[in-house]
Structure formats: C-alpha cells, structure tokens
Protein backbone atom coordinates (compact mmCIF):
# COMPACT_ATOMS: atom_id res chain seq x y z
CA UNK A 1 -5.01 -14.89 5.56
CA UNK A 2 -2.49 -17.40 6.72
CA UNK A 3 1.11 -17.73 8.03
CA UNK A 4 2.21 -18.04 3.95
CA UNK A 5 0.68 -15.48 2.75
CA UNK A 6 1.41 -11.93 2.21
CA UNK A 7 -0.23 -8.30 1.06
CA UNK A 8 2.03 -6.79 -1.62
CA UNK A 9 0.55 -3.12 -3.04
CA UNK A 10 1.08 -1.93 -6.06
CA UNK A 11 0.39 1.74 -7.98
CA UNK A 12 -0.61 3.25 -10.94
CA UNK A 13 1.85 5.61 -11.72
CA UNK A 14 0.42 7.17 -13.61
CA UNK A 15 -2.62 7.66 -11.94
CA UNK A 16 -1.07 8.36 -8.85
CA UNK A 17 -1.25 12.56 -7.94
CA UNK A 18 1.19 11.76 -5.04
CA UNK A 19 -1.35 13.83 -2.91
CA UNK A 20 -0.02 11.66 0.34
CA UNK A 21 -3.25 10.36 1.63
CA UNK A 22 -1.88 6.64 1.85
CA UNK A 23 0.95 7.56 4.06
CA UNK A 24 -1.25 9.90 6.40
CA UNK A 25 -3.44 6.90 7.09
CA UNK A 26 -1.16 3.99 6.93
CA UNK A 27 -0.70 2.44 10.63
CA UNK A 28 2.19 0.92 9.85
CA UNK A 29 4.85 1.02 12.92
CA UNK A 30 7.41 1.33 11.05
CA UNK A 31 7.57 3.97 8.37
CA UNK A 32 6.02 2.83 5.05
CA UNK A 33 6.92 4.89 2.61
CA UNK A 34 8.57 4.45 -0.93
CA UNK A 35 11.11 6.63 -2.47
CA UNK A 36 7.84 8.45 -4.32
CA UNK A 37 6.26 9.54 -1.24
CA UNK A 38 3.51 7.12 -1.55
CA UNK A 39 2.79 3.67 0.68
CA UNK A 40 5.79 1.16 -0.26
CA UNK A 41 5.15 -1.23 -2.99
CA UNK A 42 6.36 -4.48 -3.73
CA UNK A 43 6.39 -4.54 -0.28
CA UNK A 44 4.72 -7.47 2.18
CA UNK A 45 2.27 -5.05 4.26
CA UNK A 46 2.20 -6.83 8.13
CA UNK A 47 -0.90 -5.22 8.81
CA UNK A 48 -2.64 -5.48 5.48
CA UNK A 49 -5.92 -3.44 6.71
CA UNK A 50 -6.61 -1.79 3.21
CA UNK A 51 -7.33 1.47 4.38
CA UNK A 52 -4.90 3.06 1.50
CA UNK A 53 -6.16 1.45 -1.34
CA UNK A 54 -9.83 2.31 -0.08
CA UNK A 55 -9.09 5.91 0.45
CA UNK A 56 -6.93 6.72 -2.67
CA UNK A 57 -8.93 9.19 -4.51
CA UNK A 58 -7.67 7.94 -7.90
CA UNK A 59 -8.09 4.27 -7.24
CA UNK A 60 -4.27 4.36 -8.01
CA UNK A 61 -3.18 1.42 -5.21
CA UNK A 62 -4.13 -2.55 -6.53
CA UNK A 63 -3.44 -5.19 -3.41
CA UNK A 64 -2.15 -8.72 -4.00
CA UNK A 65 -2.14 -11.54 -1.89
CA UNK A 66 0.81 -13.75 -2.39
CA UNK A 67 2.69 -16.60 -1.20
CA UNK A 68 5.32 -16.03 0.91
C-alpha cells in the first residue's frame, strides 16, 4: 500500500449486531469509534491491519482501498 492510498471500512447495517468486537480489537491510537459504537467508517484507517473485518462474526465490515 503506498503513500496515496488509503483503507476506508464500511458496514452492513443491517447485518451489524453492534456486539463491539471491532472496537475491542482495533489498535488504533486514537479512539476509532463511530457514533454506532462500531469501528468508524468512511474513515481512512492509518493502520489498516484488518483484524475487524476478520473477526466480525456477521461478516458485517467490507474494506476499500482508495486513493487519497
């Protein structure tokens, strides 16, 4: 992944159970969370390690790479 590029997360709402497992694991510094309790979305992620989308147990969180 280069300088230009950037990990943006998305989620299903409506698969989403908001049971909180992508915050507990998210190493983030700096909090990460969006307004739903859930890992920030539309976001750029600096770490982009893909720990929340693996561990989701609904498969609710899609990544994107995009241009910055």
């Amino acid at each position: 992944m280069g300088k230009s590029e950037a990990v943006l997360f998305s989620i299903s709402w409506n698969a989403c159970i908001q049971c909180g497992v992508c915050i507990a694991i998210c190493p983030q510094e700096l909090p990460f969370v969006s307004d739903f309790d859930t890992i920030a979305v539309h976001t750029p992620c600096a770490i982009a390690c893909m720990i929340c989308e693996t561990i989701c147990p609904v498969s609710a969180i899609t990544s994107v790479l995009r241009s910055a």
